[in-house]
Protein backbone atom coordinates (compact mmCIF):
# COMPACT_ATOMS: atom_id res chain seq x y z
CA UNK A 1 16.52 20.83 -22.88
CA UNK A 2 17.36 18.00 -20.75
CA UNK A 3 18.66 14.59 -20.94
CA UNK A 4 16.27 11.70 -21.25
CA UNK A 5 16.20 9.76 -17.91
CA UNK A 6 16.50 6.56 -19.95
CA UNK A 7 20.07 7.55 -21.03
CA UNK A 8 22.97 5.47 -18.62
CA UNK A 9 26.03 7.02 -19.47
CA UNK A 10 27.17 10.65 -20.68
CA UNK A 11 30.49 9.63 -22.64
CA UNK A 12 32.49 12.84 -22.90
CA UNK A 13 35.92 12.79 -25.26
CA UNK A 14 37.17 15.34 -27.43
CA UNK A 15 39.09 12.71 -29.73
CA UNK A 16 36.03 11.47 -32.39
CA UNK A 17 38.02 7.71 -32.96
CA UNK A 18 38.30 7.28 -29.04
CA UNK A 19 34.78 8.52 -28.36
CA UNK A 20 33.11 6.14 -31.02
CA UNK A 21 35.12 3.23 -29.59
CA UNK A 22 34.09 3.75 -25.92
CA UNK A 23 30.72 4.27 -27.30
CA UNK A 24 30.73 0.69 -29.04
CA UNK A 25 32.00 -0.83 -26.36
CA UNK A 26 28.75 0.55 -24.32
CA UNK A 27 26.57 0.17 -27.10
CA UNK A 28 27.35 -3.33 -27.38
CA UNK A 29 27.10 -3.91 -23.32
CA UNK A 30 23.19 -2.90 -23.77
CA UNK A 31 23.80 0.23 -22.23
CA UNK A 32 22.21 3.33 -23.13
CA UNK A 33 24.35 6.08 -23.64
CA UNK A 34 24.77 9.78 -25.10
CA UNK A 35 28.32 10.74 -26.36
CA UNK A 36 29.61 14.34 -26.49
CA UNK A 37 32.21 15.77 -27.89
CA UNK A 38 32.66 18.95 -25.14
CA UNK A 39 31.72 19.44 -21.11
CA UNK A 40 29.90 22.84 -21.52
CA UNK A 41 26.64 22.77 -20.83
CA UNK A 42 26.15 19.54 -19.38
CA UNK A 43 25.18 20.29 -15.99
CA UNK A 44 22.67 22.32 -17.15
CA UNK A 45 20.97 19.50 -18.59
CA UNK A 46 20.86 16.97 -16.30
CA UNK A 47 18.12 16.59 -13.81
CA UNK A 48 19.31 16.63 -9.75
CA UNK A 49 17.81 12.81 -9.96
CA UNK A 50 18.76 11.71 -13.34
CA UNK A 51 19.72 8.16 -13.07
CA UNK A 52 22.58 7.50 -15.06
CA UNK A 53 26.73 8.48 -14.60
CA UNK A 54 29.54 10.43 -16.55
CA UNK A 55 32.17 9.28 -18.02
CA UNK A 56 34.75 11.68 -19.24
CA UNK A 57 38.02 12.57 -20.51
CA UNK A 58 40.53 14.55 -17.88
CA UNK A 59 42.58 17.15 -20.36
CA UNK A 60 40.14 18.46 -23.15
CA UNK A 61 39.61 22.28 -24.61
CA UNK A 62 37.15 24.37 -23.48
CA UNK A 63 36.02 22.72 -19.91
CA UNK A 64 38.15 20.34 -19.02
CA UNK A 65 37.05 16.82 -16.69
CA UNK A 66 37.74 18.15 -13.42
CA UNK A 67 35.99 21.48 -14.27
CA UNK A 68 32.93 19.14 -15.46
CA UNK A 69 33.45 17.02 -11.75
CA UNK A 70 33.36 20.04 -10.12
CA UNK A 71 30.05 21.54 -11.65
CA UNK A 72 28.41 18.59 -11.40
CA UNK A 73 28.96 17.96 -7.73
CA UNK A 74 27.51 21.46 -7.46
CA UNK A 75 24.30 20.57 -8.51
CA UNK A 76 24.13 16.95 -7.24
CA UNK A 77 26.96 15.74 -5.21
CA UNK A 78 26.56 12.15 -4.95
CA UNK A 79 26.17 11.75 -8.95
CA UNK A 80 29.44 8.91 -10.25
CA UNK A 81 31.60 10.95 -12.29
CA UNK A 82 34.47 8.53 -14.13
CA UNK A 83 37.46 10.33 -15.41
CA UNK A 84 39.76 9.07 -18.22
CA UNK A 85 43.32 9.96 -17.90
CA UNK A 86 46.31 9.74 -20.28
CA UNK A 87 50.00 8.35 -19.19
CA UNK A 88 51.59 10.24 -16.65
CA UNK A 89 48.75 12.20 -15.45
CA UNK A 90 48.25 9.91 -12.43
CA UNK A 91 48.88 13.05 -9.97
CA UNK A 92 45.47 14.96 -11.59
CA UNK A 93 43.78 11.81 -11.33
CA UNK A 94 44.54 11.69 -7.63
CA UNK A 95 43.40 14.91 -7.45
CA UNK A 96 40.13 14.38 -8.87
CA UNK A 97 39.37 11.58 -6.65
CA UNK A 98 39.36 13.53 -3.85
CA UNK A 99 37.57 15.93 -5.51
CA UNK A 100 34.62 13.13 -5.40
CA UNK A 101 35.43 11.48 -8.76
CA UNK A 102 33.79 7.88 -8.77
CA UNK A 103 36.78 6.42 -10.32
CA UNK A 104 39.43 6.84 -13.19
CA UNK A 105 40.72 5.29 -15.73
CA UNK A 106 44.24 5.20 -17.30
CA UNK A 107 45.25 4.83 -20.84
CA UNK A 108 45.45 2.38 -22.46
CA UNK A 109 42.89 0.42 -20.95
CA UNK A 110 40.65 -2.71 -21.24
CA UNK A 111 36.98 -2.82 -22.27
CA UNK A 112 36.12 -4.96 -19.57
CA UNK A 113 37.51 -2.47 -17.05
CA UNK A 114 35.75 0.28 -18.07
CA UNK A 115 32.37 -1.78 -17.85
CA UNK A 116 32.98 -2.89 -14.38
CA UNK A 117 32.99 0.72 -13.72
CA UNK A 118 30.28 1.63 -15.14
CA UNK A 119 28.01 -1.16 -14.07
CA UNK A 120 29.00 -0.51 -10.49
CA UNK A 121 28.68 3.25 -10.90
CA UNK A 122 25.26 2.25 -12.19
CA UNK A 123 24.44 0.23 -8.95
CA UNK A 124 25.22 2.58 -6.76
CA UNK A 125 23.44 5.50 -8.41
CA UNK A 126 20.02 3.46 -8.18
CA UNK A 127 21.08 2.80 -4.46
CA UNK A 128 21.46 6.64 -4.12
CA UNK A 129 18.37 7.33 -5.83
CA UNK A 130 16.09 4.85 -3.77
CA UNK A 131 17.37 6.11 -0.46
CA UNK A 132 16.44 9.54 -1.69
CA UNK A 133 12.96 8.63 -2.55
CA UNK A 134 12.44 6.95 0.73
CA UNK A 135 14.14 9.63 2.70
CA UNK A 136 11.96 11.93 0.83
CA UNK A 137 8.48 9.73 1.37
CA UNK A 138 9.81 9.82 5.14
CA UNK A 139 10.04 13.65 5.25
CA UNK A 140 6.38 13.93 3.77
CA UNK A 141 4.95 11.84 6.13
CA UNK A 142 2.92 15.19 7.53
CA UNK A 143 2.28 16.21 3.88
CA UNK A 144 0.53 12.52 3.03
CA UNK A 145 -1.62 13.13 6.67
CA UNK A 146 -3.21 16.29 5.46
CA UNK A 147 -3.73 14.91 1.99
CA UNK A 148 -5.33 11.78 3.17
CA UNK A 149 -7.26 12.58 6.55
CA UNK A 150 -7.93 10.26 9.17
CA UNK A 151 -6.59 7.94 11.89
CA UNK A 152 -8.91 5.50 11.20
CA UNK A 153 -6.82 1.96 11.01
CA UNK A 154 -7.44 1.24 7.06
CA UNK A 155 -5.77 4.88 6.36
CA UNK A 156 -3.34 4.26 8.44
CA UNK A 157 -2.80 1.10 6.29
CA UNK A 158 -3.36 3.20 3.00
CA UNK A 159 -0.36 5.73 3.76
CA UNK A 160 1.82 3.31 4.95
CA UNK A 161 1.11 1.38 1.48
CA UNK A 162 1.09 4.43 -0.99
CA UNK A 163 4.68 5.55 0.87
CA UNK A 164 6.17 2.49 0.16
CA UNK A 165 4.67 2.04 -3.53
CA UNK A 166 5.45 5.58 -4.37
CA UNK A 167 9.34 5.23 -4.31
CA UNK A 168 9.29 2.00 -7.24
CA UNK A 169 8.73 2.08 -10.85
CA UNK A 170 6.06 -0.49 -10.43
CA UNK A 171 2.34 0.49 -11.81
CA UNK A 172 -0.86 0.74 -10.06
CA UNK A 173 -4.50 0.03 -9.67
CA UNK A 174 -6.62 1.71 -7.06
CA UNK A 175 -9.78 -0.14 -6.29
CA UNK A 176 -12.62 2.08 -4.64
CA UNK A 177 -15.99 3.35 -4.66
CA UNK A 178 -17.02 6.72 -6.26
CA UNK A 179 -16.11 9.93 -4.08
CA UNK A 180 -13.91 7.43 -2.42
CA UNK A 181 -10.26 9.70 -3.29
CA UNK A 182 -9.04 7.70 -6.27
CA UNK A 183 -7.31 11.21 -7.85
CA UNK A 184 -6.06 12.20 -4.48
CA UNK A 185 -4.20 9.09 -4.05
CA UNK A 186 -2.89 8.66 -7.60
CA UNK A 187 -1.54 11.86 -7.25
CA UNK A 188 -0.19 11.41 -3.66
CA UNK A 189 1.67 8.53 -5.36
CA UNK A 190 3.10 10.49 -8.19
CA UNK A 191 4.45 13.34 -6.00
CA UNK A 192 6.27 11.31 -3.27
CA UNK A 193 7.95 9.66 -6.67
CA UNK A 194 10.67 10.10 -8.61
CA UNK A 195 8.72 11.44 -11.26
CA UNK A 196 7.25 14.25 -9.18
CA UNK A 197 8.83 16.94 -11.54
CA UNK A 198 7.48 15.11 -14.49
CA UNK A 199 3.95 15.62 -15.83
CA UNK A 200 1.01 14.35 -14.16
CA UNK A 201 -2.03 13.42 -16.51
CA UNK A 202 -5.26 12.29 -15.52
CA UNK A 203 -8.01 11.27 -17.22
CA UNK A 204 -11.20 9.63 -17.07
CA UNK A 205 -11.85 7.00 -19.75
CA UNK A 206 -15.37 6.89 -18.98
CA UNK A 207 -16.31 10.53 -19.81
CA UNK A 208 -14.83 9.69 -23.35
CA UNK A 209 -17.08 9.30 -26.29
CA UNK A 210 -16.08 5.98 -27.69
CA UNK A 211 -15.37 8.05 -31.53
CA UNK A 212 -12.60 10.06 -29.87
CA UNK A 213 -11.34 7.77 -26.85
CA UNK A 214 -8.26 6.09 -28.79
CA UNK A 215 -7.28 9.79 -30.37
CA UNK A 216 -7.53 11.08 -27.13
CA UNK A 217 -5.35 8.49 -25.44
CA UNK A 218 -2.70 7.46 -27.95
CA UNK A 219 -2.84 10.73 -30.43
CA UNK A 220 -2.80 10.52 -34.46
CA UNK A 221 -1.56 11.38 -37.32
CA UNK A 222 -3.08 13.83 -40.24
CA UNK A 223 -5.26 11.87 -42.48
CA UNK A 224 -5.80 8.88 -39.94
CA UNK A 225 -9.72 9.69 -40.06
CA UNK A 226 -12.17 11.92 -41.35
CA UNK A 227 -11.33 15.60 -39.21
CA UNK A 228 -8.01 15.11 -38.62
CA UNK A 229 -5.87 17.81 -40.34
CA UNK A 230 -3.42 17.93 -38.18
CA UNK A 231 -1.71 15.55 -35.77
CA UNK A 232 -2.58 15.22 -32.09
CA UNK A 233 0.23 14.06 -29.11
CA UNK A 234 -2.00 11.52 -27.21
CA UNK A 235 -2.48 11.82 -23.37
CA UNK A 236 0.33 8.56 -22.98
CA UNK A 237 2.92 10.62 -25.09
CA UNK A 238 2.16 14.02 -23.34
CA UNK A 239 2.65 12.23 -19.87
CA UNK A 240 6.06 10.88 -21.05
CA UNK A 241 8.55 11.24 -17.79
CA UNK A 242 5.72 11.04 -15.36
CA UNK A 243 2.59 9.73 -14.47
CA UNK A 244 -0.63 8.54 -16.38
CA UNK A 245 -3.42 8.59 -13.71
CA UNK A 246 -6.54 6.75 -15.97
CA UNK A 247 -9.97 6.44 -14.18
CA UNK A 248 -12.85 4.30 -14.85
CA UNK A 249 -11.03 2.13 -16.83
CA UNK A 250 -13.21 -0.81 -16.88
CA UNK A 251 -15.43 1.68 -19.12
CA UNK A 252 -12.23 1.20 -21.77
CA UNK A 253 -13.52 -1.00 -24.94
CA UNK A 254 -11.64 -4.60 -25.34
CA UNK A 255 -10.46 -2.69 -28.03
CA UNK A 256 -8.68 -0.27 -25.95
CA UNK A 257 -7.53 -2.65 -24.01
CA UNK A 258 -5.80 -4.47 -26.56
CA UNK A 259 -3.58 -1.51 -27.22
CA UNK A 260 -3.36 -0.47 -23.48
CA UNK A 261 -1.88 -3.89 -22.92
CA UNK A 262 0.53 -3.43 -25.26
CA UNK A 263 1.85 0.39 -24.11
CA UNK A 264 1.85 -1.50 -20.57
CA UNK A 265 4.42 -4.52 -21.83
CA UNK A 266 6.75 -2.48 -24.37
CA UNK A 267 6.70 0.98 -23.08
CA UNK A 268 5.78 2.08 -26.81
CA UNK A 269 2.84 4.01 -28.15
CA UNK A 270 1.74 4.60 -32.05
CA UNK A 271 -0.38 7.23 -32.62
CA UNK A 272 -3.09 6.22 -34.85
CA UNK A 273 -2.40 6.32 -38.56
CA UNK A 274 1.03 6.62 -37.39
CA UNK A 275 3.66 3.39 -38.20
CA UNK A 276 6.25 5.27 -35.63
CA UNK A 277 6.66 3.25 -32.12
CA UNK A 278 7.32 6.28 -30.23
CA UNK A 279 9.38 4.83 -26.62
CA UNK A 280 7.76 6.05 -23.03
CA UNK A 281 9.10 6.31 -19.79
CA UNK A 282 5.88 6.28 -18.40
CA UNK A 283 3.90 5.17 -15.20
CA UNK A 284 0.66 4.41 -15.08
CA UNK A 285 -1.88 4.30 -12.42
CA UNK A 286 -5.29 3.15 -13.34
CA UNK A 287 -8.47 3.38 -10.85
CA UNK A 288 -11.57 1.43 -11.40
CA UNK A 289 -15.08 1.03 -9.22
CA UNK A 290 -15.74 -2.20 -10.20
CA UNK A 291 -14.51 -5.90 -9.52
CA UNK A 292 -12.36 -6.14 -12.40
CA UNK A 293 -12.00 -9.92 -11.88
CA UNK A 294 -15.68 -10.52 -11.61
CA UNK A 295 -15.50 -8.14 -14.80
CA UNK A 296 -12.58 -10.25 -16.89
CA UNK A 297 -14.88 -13.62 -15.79
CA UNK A 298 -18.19 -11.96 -18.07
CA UNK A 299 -16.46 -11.10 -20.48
CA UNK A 300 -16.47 -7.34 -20.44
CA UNK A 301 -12.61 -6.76 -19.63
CA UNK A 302 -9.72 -8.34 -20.57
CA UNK A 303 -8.04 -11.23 -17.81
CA UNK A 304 -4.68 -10.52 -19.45
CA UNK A 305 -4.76 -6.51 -18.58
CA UNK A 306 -6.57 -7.47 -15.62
CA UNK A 307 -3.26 -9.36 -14.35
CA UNK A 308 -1.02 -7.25 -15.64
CA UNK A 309 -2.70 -4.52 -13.59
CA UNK A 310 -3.35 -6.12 -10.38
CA UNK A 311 0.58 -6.35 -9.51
CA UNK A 312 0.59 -3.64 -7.45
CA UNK A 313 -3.22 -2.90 -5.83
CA UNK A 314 -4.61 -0.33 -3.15
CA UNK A 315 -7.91 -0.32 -2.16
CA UNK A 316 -8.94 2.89 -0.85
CA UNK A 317 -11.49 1.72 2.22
CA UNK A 318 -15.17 3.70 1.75
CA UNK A 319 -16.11 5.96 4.30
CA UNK A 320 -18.66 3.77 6.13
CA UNK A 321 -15.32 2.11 7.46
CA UNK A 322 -13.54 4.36 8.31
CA UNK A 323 -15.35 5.33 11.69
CA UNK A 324 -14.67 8.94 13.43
CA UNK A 325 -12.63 9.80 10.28
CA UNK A 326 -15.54 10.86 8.99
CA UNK A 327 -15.78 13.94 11.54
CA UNK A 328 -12.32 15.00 11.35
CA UNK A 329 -12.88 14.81 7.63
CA UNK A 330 -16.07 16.97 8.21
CA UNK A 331 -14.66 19.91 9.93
CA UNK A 332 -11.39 19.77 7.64
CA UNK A 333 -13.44 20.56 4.91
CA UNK A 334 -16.18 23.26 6.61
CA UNK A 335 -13.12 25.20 7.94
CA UNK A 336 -11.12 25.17 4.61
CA UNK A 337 -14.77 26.45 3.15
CA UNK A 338 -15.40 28.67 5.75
CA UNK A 339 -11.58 30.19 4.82
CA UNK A 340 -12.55 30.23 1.34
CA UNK A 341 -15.37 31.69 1.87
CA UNK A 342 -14.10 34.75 4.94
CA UNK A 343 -16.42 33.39 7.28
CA UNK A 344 -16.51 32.69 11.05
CA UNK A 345 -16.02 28.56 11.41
CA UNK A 346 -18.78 25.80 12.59
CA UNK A 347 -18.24 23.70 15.66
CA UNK A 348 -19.65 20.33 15.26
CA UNK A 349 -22.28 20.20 17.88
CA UNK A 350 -23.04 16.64 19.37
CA UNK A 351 -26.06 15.96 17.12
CA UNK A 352 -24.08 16.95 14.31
CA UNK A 353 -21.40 14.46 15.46
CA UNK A 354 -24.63 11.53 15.64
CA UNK A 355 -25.74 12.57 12.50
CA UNK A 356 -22.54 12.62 10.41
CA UNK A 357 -21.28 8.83 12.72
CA UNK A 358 -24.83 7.24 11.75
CA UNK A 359 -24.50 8.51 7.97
CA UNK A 360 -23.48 6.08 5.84
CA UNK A 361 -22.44 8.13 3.00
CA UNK A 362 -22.63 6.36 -0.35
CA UNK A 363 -21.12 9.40 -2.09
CA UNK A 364 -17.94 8.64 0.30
CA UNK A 365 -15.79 11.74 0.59
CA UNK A 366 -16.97 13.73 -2.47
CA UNK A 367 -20.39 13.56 -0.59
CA UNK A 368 -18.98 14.77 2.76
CA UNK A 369 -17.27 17.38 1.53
CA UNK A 370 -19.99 19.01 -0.17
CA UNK A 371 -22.44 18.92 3.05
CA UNK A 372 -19.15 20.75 5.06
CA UNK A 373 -19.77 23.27 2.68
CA UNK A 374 -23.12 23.83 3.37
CA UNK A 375 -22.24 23.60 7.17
CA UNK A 376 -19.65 26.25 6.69
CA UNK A 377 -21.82 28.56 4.52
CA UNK A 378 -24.97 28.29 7.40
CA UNK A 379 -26.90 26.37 5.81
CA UNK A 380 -29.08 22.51 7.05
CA UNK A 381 -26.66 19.49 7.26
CA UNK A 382 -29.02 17.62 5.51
CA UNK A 383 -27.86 13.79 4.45
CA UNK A 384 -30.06 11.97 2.21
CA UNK A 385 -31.73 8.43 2.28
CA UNK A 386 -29.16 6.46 3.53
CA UNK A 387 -29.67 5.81 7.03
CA UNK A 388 -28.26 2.39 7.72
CA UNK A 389 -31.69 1.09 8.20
CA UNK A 390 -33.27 2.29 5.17
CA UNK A 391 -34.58 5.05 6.80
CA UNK A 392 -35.09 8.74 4.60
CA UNK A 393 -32.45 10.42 6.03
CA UNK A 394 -32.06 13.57 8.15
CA UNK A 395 -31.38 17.02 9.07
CA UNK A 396 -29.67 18.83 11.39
CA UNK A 397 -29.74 23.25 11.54
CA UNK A 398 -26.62 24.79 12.36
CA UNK A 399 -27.22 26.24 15.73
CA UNK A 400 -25.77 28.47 18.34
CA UNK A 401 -26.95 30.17 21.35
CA UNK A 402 -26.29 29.22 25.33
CA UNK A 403 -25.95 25.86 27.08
CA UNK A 404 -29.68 25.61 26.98
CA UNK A 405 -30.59 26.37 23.41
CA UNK A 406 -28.04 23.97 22.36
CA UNK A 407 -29.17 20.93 24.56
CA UNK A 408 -32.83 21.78 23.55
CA UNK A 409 -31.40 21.30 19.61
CA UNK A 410 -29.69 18.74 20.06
CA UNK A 411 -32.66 16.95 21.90
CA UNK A 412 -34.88 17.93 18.94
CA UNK A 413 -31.98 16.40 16.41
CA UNK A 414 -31.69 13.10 18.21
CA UNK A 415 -36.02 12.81 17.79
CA UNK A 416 -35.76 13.86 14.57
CA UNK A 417 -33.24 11.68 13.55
CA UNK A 418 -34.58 8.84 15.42
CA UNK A 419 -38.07 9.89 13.93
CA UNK A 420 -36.74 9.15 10.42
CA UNK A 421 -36.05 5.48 10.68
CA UNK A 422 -38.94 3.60 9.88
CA UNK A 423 -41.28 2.66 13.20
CA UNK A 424 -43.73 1.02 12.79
CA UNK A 425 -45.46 2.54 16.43
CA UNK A 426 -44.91 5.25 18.92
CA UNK A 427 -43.94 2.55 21.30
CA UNK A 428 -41.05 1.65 19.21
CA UNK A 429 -40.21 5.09 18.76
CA UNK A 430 -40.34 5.63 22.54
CA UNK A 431 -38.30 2.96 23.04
CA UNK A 432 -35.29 3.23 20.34
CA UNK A 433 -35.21 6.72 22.38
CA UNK A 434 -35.72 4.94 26.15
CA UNK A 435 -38.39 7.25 27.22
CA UNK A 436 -41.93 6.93 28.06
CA UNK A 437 -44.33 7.37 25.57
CA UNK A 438 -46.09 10.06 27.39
CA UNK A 439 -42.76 11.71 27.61
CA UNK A 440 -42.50 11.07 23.97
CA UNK A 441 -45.36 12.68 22.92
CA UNK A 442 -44.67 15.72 25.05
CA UNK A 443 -41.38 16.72 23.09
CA UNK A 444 -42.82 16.01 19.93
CA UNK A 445 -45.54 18.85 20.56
CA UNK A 446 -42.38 21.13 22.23
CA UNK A 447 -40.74 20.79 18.81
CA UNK A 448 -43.03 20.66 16.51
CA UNK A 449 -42.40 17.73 15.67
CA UNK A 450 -45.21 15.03 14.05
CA UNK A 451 -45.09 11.42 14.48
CA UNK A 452 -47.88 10.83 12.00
CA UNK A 453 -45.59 12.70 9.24
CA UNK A 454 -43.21 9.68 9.41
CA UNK A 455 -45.40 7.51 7.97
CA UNK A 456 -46.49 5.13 11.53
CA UNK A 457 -48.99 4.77 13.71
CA UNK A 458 -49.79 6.48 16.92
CA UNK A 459 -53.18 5.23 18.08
CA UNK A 460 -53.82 6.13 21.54
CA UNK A 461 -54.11 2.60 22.72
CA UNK A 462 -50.08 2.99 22.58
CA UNK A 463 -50.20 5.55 25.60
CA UNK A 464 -50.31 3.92 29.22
């Protein structure tokens, strides 16, 4: 069992009248706090970045406070330890400060001094704990690269803004188009986080049947509906101490969004036939396809959720802008498939490279992955009606061979591809490729390749 990371202060005294009066005086401050009548054990139940301090008594049975400092500082050194002392045991007190107490206290003493401890022990803890999340974001740097590939300037822009959301509390809405990497970047944000050794939950709302969705998100009681016999932790209450990722959710019901709203401003979820407002420490990252402003202005989703949301955006930028990335991209994923898979890699030959740079991939990543599958497994590259143009698309065989088999494909690719768009003559064929039309109509026999197929005319009154 471990502590709950909204507890501030461990309070640690042996004596029961002393212990409930320091824990008043807390109490009263607003502070959260967890008193204990022994040391044993604690250190085993406190996370390496739990964010509160100790307070605790010097001389008590059983492990005594310098005992408790000193296991502590084992696990995390830099965690504020404050040590009470009695009259005339100034010297042990000495001694525990430079055994990397915080601070210490001697009896009697005043309220107010022992909150001025503890707030400033508080400070610096969160000081500790934010340099360790950005030293930690810093050290991943690599790990966000291969996660997230490309050089392309708007991923660039993306890491750089998903490293420095990832070390706040503060939730988040990712904006992008399907296949775009929503999941990959809520979950890029959740690792480089505090929270990283806390749950991470994702769903998507819009693969929920509306009968089920609010069960499904915020849980229930037995006897809240017809079915349910027994009760059910909700997907908010399961991700307690981590990270919600919810997708789609502009496919949430205003319903929904009423109580969404609500978990969002209180940090409290009731499961349904429940009257019990169960506390979270919870982040939440939603993802949506849609303009949810454009959205909130029809009607169809809240403008209060929508604000409340829309703190802390990223916009993941679709693959059509994104340039070259989309061939590094391509032969990440057909040599991670060809690994899967034990087989030899693919190079990307040049028509390849036209193909995939002239693509403009409405599926986004998702898309490209699955044709560096095929790639890797030897079969077409074949990308589907979505030339920039309008044309019907293309494909490309995976080829090998010498220097002269592969210029002879590629050739053939480039006609082919070109061949796709929609011309409305051989002439404009011949010149989108800046050859002769005789020349033209030479390769196409070579490589059996049929202008007529393509849906344009070649009357012969085009040939010089």
């Amino acid at each position: 069992m471990t502590i709950d990371n909204r507890i501030q202060v461990v309070l640690i005294d042996d004596d029961p009248h002393l212990r409930q009066a320091l824990s008043q005086t807390l109490d009263l401050a607003g502070l959260k706090i967890l008193p204990l009548a022994e040391a044993k054990g604690l250190a085993g139940q406190l996370e390496r970045d739990w964010p509160g301090v100790v307070v605790s008594d010097i001389r008590m049975p059983g492990m005594d406070g310098l005992e408790l400092l000193t296991e502590l500082h084992a696990q995390d050194p830099e965690l504020p330890v404050l040590l009470i002392t009695g009259h005339g045991d100034v010297p042990l007190a000495v001694q525990a400060m430079r055994a990397g107490a915080y601070d210490f206290l001697e009896k009697p003493f005043a309220s107010d001094s022992l909150l001025d401890s503890v707030r400033r022990a508080l400070d610096l803890r969160r000081l500790v704990l934010d340099n360790r999340s950005l030293r930690l974001a810093l050290s991943d740097r690599n790990e966000l690269s291969a996660r997230l590939v490309g050089h392309s300037a708007p991923m660039l822009r993306l890491r750089e803004q998903i490293g420095a959301l990832a070390a706040t509390k503060a939730d988040v809405l990712i904006l992008g188009e399907t296949g775009a990497g929503k999941e990959v970047v809520a979950r890029a944000l959740h690792d480089l986080s505090s929270r990283r050794n806390g749950p991470f939950v994702a769903i998507n709302a819009g693969a929920l049947a509306e009968s089920v969705v609010e069960s499904e998100l915020f849980g229930h009681e037995p006897g809240a509906f017809t079915g349910a016999q027994k009760r059910r932790i909700g997907k908010f209450e399961f991700a307690n101490g981590g990270t919600l990722f919810l997708d789609e959710i502009e496919s949430m019901s205003l319903d929904v969004q009423v109580k969404l709203l609500r978990l969002l401003q209180e940090r409290v979820v009731e499961r349904l036939g429940g009257n019990q407002l169960i506390p979270l420490d919870i982040r939440i990252i939603a993802a949506t396809k849609e303009d949810l402003r454009q959205s909130a202005d029809q009607g169809r989703f809240r403008a209060d959720l929508y604000y409340r949301l829309n703190v802390a955006p990223l916009r993941i930028p679709p693959l059509r802008e994104r340039g070259e990335d989309a061939l590094m991209l391509f032969q990440h994923f057909a040599d991670e498939a060809s690994a899967r898979h034990g087989l030899p890699p693919h190079e990307l030959q040049p028509g390849h490279r036209a193909l995939l740079l002239r693509h403009t991939w409405p599926g986004n990543v998702r898309e490209l992955q699955n044709a560096a599958e095929r790639f890797a497994l030897g079969l077409e590259l074949a990308l589907d009606n979505n030339t920039p143009d309008g044309g019907v698309g293309s494909t490309i065989e995976v080829v090998s061979g010498g220097l002269s088999e592969q210029v002879e494909n590629f050739e053939k690719s480039l006609i082919a591809a070109e061949l796709a768009r929609s011309h409305s003559s051989v002439r404009s064929l011949a010149e989108a490729l800046g050859i002769p039309r005789k020349t033209l109509h030479d390769k196409l026999r070579k490589h059996g390749l049929n202008f007529a197929d393509a849906g344009a005319s070649s009357h012969t009154d085009d040939l010089d």
